[in-house]
N, C-alpha and C. Protein backbone atom coordinates (compact mmCIF):
# COMPACT_ATOMS: atom_id res chain seq x y z
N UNK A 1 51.84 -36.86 -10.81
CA UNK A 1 51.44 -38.02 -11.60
C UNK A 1 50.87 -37.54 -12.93
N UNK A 2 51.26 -37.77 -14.00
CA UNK A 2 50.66 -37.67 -15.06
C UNK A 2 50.03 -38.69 -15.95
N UNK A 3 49.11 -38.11 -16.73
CA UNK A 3 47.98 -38.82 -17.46
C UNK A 3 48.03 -38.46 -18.45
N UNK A 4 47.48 -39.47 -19.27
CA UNK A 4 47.25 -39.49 -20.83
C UNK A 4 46.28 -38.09 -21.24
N UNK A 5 46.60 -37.23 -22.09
CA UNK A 5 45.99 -36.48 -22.50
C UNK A 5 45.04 -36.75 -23.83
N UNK A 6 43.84 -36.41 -23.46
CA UNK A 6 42.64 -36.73 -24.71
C UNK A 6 42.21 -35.51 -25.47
N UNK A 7 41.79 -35.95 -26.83
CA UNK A 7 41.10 -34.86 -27.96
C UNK A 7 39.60 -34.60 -27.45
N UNK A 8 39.21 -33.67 -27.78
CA UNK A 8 38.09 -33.29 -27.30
C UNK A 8 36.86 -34.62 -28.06
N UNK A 9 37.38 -34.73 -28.61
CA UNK A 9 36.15 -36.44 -29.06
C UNK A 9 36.57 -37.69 -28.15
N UNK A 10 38.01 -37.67 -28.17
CA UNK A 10 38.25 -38.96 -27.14
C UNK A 10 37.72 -38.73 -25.62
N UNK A 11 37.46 -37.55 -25.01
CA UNK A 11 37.17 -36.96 -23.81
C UNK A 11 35.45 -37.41 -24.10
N UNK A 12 34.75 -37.40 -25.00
CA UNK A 12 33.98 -37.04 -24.65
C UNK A 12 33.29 -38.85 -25.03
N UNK A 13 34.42 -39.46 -25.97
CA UNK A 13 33.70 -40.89 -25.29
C UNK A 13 33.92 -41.49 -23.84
N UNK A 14 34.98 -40.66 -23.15
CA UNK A 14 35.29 -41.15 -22.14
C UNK A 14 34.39 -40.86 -21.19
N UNK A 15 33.69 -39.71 -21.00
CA UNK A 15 32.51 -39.10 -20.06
C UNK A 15 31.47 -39.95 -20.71
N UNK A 16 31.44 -40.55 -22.32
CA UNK A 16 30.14 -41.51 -22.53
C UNK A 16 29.22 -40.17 -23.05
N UNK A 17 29.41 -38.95 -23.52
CA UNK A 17 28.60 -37.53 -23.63
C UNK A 17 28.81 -37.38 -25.25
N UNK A 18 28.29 -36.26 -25.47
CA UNK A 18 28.74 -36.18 -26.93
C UNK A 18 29.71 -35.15 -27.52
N UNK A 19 29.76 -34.65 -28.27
CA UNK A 19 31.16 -33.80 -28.69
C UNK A 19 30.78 -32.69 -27.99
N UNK A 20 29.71 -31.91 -28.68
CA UNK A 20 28.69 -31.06 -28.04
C UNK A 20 29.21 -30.66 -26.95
N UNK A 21 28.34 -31.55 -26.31
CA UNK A 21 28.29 -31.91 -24.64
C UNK A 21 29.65 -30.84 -24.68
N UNK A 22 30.65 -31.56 -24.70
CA UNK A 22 32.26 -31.30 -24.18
C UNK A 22 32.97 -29.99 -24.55
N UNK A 23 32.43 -29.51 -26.06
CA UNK A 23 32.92 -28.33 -26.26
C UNK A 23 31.59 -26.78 -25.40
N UNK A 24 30.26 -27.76 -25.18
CA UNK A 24 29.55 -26.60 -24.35
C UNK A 24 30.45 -26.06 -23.27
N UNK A 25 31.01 -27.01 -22.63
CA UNK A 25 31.63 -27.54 -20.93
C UNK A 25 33.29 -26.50 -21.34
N UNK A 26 33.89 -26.34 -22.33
CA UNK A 26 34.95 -26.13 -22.69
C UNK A 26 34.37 -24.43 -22.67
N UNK A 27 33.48 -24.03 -23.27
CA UNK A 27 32.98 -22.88 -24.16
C UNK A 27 32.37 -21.85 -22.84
N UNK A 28 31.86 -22.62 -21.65
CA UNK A 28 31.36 -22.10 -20.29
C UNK A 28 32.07 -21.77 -19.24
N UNK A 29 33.29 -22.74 -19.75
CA UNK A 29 34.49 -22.47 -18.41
C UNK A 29 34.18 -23.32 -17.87
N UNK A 30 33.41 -24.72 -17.96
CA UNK A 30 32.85 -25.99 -16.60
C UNK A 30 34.93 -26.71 -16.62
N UNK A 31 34.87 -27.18 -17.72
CA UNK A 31 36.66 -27.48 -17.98
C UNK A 31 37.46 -26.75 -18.46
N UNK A 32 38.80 -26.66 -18.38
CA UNK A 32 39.87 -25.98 -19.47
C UNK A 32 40.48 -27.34 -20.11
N UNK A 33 40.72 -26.56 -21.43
CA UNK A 33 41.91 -27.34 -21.69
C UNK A 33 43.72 -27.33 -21.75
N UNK A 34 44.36 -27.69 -21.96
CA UNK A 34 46.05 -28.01 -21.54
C UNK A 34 46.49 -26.80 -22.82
N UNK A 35 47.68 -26.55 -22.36
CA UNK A 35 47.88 -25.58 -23.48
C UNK A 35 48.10 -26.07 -24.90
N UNK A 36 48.14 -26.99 -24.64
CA UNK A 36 48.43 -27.58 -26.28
C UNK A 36 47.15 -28.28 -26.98
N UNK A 37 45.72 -27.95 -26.42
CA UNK A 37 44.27 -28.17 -26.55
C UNK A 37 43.85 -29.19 -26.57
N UNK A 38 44.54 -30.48 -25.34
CA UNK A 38 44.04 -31.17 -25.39
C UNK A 38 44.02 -31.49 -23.74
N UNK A 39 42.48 -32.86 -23.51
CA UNK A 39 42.47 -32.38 -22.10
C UNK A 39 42.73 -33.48 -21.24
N UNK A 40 43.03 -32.98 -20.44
CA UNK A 40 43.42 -34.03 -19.36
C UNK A 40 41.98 -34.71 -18.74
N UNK A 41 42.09 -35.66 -18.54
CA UNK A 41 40.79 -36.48 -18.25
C UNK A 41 40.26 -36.10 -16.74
N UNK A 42 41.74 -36.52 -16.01
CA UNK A 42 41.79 -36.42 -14.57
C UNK A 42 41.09 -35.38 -13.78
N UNK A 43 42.10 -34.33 -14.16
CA UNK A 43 41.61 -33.06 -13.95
C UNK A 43 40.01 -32.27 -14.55
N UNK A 44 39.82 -32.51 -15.70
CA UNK A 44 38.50 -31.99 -16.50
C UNK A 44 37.19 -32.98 -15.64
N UNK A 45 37.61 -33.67 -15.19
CA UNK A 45 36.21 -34.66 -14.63
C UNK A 45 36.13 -34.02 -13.25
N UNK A 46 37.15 -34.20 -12.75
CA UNK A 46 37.01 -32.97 -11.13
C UNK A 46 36.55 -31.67 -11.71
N UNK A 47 36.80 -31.38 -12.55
CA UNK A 47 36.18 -29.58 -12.79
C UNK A 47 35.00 -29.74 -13.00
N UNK A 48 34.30 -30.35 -13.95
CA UNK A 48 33.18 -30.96 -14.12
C UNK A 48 32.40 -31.15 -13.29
N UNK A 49 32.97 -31.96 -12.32
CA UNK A 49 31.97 -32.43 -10.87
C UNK A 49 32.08 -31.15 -10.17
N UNK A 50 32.75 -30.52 -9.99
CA UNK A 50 33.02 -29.10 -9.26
C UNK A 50 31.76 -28.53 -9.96
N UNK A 51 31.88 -28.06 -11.03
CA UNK A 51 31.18 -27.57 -11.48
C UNK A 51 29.72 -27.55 -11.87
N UNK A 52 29.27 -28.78 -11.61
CA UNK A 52 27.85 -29.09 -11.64
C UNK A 52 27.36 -29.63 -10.15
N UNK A 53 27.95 -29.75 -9.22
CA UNK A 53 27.51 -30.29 -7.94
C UNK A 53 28.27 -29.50 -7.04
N UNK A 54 27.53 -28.21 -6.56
CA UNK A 54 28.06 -27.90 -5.67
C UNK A 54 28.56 -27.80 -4.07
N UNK A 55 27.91 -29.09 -3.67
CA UNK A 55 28.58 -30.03 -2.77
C UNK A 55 30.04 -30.37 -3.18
N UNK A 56 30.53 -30.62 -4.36
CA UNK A 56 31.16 -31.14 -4.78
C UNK A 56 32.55 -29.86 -4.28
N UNK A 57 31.89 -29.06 -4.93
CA UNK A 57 32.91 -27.66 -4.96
C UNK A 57 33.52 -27.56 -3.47
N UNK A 58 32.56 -27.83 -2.32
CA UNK A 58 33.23 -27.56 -1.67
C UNK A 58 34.17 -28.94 -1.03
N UNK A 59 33.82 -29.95 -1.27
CA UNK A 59 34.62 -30.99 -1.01
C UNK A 59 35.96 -31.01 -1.32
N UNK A 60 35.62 -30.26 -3.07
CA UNK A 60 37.49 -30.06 -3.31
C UNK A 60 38.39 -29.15 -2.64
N UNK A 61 37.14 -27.90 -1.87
CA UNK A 61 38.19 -27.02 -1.42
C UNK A 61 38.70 -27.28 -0.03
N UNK A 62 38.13 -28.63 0.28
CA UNK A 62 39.04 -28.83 1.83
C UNK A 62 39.65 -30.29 1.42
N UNK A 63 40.38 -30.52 0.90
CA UNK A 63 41.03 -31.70 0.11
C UNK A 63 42.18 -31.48 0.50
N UNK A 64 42.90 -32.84 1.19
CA UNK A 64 43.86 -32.61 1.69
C UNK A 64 45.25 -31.91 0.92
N UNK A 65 45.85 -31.55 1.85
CA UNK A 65 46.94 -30.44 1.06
C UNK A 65 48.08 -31.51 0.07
N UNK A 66 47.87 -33.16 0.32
CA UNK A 66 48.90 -33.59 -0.58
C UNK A 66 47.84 -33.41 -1.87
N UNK A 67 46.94 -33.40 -2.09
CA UNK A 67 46.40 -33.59 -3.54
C UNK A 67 45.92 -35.26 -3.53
N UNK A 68 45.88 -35.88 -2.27
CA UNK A 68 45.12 -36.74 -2.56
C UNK A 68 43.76 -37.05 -3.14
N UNK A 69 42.65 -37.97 -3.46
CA UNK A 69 41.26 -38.12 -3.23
C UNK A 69 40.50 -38.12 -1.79
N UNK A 70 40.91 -38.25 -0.73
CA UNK A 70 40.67 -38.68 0.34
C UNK A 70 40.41 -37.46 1.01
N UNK A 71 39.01 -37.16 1.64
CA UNK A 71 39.11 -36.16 2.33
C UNK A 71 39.53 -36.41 3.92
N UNK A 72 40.25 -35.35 4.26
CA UNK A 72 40.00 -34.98 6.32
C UNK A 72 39.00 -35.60 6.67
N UNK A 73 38.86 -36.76 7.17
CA UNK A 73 37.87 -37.09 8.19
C UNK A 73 36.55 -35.99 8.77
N UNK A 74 37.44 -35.11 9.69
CA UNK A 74 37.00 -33.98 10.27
C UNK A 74 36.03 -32.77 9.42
N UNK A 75 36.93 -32.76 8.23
CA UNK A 75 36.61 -31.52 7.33
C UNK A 75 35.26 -32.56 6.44
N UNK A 76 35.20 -33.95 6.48
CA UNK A 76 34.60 -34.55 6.26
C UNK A 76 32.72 -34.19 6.71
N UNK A 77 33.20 -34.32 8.63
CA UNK A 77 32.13 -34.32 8.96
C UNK A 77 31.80 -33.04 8.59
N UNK A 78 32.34 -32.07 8.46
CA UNK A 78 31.94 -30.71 8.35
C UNK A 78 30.94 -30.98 7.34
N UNK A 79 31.65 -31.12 6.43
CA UNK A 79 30.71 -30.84 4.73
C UNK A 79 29.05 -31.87 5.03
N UNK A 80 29.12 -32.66 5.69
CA UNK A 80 28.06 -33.40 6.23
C UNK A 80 27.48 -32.46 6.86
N UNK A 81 27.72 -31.92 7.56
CA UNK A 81 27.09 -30.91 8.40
C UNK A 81 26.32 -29.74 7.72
N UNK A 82 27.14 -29.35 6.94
CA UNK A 82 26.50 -28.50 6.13
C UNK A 82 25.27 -28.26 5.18
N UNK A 83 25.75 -29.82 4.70
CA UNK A 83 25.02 -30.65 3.37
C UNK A 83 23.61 -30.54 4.36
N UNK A 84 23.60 -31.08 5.85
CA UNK A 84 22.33 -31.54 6.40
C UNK A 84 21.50 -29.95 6.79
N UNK A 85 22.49 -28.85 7.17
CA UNK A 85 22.11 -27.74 7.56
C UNK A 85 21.19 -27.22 5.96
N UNK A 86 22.26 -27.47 5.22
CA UNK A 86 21.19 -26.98 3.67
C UNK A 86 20.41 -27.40 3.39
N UNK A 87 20.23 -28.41 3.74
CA UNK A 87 18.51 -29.44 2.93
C UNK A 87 17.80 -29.04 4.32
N UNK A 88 18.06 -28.98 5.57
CA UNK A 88 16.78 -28.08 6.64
C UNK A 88 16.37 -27.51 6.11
N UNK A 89 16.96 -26.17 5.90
CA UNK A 89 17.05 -24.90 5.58
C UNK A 89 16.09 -24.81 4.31
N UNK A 90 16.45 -25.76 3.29
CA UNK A 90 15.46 -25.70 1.83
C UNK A 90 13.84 -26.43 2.11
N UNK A 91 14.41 -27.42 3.28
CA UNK A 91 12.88 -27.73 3.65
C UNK A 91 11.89 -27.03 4.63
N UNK A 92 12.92 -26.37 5.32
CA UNK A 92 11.92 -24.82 6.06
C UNK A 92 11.27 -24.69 5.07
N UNK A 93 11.83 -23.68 4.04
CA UNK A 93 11.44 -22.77 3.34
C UNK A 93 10.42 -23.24 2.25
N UNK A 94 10.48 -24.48 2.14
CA UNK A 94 9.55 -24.73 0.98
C UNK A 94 8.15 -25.13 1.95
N UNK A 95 8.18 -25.76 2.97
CA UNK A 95 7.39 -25.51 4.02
C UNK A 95 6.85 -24.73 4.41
N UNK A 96 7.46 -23.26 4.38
CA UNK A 96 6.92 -22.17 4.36
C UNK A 96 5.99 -21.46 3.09
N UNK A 97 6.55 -22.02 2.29
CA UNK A 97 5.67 -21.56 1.08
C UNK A 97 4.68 -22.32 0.96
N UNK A 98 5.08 -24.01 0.92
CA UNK A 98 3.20 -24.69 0.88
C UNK A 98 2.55 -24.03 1.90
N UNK A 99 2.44 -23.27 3.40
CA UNK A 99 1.81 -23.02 4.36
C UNK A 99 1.10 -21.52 3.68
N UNK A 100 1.77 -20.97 3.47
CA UNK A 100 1.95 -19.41 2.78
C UNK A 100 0.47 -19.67 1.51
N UNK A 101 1.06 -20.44 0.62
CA UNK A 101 0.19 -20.90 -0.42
C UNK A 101 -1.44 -21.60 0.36
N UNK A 102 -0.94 -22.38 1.36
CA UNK A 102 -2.29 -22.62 1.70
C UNK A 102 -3.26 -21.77 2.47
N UNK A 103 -2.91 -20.74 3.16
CA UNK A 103 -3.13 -19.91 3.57
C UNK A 103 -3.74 -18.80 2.29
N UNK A 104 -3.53 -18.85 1.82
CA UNK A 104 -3.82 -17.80 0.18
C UNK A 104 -4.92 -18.56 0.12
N UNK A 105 -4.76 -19.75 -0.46
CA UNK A 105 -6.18 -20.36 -0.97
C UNK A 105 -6.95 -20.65 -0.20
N UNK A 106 -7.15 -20.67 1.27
CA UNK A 106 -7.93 -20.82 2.53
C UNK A 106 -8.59 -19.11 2.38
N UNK A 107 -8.22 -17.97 1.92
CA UNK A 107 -8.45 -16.43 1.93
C UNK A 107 -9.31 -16.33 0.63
N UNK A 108 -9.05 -17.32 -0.25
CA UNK A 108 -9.87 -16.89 -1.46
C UNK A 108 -11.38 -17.25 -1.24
N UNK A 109 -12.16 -16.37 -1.98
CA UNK A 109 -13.68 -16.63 -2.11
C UNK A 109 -13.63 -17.03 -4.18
N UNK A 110 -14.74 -17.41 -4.41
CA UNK A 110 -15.01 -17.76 -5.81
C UNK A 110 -16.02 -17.00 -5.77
N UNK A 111 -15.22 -15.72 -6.43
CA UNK A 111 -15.96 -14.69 -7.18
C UNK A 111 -17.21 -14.93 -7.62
N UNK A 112 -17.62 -15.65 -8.60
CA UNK A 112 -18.44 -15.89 -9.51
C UNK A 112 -19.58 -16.36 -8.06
N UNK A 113 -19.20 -17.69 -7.66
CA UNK A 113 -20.25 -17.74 -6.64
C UNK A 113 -20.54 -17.15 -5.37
N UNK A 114 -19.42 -16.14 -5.33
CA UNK A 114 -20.24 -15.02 -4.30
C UNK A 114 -20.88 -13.75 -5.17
N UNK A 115 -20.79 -13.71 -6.32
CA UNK A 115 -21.72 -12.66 -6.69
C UNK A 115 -23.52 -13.43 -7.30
N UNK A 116 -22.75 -14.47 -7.45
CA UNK A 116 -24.51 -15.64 -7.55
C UNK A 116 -25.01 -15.57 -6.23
N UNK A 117 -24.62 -15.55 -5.29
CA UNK A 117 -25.40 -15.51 -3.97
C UNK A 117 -25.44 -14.29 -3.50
N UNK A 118 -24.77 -12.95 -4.01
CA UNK A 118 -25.59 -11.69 -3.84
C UNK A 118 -26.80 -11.36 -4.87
N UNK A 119 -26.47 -12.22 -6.03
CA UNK A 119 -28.01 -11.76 -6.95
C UNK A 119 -29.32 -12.18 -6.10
N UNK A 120 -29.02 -13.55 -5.24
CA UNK A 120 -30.18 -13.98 -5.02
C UNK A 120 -29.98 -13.90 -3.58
N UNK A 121 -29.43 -13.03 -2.70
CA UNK A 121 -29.78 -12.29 -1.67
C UNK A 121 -30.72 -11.06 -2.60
N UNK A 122 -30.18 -10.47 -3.02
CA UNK A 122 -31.00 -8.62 -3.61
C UNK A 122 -32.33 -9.64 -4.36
N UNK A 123 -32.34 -10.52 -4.83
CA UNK A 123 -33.96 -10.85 -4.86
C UNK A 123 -34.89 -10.61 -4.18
N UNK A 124 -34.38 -11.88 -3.19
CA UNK A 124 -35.16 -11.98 -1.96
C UNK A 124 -35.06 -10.48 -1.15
N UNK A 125 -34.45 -9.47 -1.00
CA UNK A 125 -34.69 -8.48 -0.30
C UNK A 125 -35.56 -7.78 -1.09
N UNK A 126 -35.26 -7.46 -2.42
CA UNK A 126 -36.87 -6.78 -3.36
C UNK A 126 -37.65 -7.41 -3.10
N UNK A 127 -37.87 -8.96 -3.20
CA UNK A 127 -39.45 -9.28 -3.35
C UNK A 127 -39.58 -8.60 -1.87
N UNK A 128 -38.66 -8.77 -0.73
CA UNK A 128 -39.60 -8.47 0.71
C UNK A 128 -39.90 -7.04 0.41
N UNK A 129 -38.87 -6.09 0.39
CA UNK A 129 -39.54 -4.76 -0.08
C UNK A 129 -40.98 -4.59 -0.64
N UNK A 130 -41.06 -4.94 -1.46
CA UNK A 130 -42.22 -5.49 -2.72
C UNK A 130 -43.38 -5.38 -2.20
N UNK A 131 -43.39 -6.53 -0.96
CA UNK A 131 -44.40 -7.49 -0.47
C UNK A 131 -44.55 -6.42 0.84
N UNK A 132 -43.96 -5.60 1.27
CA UNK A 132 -44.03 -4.84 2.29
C UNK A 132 -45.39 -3.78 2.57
N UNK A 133 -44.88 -3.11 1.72
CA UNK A 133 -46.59 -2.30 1.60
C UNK A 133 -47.51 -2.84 1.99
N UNK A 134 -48.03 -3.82 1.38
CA UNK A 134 -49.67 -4.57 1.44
C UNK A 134 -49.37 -5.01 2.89
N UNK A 135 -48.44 -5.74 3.47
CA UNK A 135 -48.39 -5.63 4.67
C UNK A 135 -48.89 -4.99 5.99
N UNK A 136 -48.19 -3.87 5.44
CA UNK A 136 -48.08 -2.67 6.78
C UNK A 136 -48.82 -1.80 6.22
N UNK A 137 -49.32 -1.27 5.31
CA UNK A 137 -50.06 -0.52 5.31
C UNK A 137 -51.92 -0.44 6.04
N UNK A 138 -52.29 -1.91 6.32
CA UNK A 138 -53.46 -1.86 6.86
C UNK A 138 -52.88 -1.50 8.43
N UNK A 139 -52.29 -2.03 8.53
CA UNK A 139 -51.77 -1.24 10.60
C UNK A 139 -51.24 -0.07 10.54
N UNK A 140 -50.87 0.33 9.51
CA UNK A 140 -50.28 2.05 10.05
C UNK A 140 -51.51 2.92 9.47
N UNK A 141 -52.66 2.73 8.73
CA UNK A 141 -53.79 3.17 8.60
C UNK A 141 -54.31 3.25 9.63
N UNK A 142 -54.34 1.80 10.74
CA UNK A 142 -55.48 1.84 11.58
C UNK A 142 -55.07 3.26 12.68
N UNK A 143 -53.61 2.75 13.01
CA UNK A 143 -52.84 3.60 14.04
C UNK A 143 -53.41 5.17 13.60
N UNK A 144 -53.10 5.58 12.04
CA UNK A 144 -53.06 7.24 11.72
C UNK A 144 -54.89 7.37 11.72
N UNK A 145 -55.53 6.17 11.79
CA UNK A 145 -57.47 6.35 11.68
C UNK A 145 -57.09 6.92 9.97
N UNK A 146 -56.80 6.67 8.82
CA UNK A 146 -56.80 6.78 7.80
C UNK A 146 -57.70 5.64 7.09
N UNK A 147 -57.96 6.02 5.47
CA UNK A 147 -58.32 4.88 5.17
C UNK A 147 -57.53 4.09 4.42
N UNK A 148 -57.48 2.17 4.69
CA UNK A 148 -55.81 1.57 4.16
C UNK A 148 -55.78 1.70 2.98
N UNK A 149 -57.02 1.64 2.04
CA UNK A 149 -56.72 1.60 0.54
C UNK A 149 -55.90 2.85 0.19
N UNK A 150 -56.69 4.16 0.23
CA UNK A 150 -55.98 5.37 0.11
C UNK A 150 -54.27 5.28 0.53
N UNK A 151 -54.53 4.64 1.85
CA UNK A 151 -52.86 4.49 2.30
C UNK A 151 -51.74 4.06 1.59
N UNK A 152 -52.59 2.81 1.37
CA UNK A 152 -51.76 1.79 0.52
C UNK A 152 -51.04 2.29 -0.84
N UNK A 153 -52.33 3.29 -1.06
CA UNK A 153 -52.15 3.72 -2.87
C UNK A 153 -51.37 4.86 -2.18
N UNK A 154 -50.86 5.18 -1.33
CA UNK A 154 -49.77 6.52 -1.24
C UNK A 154 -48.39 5.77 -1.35
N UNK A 155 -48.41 4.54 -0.13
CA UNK A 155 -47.31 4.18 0.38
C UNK A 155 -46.27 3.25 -0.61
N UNK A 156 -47.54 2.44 -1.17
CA UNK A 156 -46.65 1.56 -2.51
C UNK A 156 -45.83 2.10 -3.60
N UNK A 157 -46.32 2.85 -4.16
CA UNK A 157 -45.30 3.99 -5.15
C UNK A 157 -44.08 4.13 -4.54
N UNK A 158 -44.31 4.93 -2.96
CA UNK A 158 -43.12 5.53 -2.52
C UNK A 158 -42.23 4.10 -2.20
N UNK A 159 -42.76 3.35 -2.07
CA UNK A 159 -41.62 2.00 -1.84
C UNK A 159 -41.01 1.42 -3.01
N UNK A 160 -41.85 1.22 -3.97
CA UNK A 160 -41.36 0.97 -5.53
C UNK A 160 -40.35 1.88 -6.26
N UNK A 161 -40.78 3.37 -5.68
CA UNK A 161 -39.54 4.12 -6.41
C UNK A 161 -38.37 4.14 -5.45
N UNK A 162 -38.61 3.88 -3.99
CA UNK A 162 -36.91 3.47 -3.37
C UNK A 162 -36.50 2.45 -4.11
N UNK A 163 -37.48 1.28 -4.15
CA UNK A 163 -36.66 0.18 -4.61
C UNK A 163 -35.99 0.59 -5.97
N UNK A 164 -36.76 1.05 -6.85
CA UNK A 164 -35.89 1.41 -8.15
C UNK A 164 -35.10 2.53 -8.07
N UNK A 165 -34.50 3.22 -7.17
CA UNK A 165 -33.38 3.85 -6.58
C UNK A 165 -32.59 2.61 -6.29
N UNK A 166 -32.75 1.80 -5.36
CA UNK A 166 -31.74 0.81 -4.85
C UNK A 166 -31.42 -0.71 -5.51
N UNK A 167 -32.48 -0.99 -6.10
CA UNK A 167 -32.94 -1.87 -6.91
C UNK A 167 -31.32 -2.54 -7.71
N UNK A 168 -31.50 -3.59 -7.31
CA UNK A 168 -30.02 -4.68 -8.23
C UNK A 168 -30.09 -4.58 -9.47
N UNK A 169 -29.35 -3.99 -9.99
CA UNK A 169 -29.28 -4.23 -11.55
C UNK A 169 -28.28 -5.52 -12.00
N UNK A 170 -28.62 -5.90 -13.20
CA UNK A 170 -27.45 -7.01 -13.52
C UNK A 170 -26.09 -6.77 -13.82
N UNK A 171 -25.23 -7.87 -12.72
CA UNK A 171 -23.68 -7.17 -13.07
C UNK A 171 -23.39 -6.44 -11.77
N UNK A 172 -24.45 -5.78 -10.97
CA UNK A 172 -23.90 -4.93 -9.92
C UNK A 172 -22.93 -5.63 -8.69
N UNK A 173 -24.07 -6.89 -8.56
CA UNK A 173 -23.29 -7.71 -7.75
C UNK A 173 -21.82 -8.21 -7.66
N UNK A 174 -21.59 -8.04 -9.02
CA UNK A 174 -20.57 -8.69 -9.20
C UNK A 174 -19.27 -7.55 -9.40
N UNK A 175 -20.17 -6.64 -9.39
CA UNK A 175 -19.06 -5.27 -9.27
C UNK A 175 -18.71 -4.89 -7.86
N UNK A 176 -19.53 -5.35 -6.76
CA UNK A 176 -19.70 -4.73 -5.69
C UNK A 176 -18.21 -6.28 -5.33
N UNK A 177 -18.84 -7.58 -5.74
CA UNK A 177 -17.59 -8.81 -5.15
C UNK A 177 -16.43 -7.99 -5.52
N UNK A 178 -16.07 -7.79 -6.65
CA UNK A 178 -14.61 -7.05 -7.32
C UNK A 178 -14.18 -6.22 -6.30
N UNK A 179 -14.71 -5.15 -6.26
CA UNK A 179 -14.42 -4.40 -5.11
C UNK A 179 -14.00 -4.58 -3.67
N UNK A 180 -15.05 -5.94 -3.48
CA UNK A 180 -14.27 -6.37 -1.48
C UNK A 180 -13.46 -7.13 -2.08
N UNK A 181 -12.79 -8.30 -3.14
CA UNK A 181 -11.46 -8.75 -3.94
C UNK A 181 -10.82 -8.09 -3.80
N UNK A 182 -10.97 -6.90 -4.24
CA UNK A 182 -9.38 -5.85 -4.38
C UNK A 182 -9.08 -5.51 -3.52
N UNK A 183 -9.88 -4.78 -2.51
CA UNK A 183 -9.84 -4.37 -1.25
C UNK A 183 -9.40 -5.37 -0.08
N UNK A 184 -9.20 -6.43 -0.34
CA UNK A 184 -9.04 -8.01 0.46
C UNK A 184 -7.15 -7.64 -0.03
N UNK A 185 -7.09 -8.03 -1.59
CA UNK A 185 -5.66 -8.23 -1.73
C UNK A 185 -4.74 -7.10 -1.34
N UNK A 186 -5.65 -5.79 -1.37
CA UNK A 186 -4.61 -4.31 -1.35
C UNK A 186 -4.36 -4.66 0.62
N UNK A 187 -5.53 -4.68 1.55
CA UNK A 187 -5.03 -5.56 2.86
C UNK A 187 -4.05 -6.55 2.95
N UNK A 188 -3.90 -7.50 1.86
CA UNK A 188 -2.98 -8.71 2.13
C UNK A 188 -1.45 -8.15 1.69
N UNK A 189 -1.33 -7.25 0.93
CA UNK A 189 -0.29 -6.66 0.50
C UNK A 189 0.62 -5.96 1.49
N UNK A 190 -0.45 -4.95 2.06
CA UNK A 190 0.05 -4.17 3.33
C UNK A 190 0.73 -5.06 4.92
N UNK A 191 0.55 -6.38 4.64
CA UNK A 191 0.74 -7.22 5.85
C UNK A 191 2.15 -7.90 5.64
């Protein structure tokens, strides 16, 4: 059966597209044109649909052997089959990734406010340090029969200069979060 052959402008009011459009589609290989450069409508709109819907592609390739429109029934249900096996298959997987993704962000901590709540853990452990001496030093006097003041004036120094051995500086905290971060992702990597 043959058909009217169109100019690449008449083709492309016929798709309703623009010239553009038609010579992109020409320029990509989506259509050919006839050897005498002009295109067949019939044919260029099946290439077209072939070519941008690949459902489509395979519909044409089980098309019955007269060259009708009409597919095999059978070969019909197939492509149904397929079509439904592929959209599972894409909805596994994207399923798998929101789970994947939520799982990531269920693993994350906020940096910033876990190193705000180690500054003010290492507070509160200096001031107790701090506050320790005056404490214990009147009972471990009594125990050694020493006297506590003398004690006290030995023992406080030596606790003040651990603490400023161990003592939080600013920023540390937040060097120490970095560190279990990295050490978290270099684990999540290995898994």
């Amino acid at each position: 059966m043959s058909t009217k052959r169109l100019s690449q402008r008449a083709y492309a009011r016929h798709r309703n597209c623009s010239l553009a459009t038609v010579q992109r589609a020409i320029a990509s290989g989506k259509i050919t044109l006839s050897g005498d450069g002009t295109i067949d409508p019939a044919k260029a709109d099946r290439q077209w649909s072939q070519a941008t819907d690949p459902d489509r592609a395979l519909e044409a390739a089980i098309r019955n052997p007269d060259g009708d429109e009409k597919l095999d029934p059978v070969m019909l249900r197939d492509v149904q089959a397929i079509r439904r096996t592929r959209h599972r298959r894409l909805d596994v997987q994207a399923e798998r990734a929101e789970m994947d993704l939520a799982d990531e962000k269920a693993n994350l901590i906020d940096a910033n406010a876990a190193a705000e709540h180690f500054d003010v853990l290492a507070a509160e452990v200096t001031d107790a340090w701090r506050a320790w001496p005056r404490r214990v030093a009147p009972e471990m006097a009594a125990e050694l029969g020493v006297d506590p003041d003398k004690f006290l004036a030995i023992l406080e120094p030596m606790a003040h200069e651990l603490l400023e051995r161990i003592a939080h500086k600013p920023g540390r905290g937040r060097e120490i979060i970095d560190r279990i971060v990295a050490e978290e992702r270099r684990e999540r990597k290995r898994r």
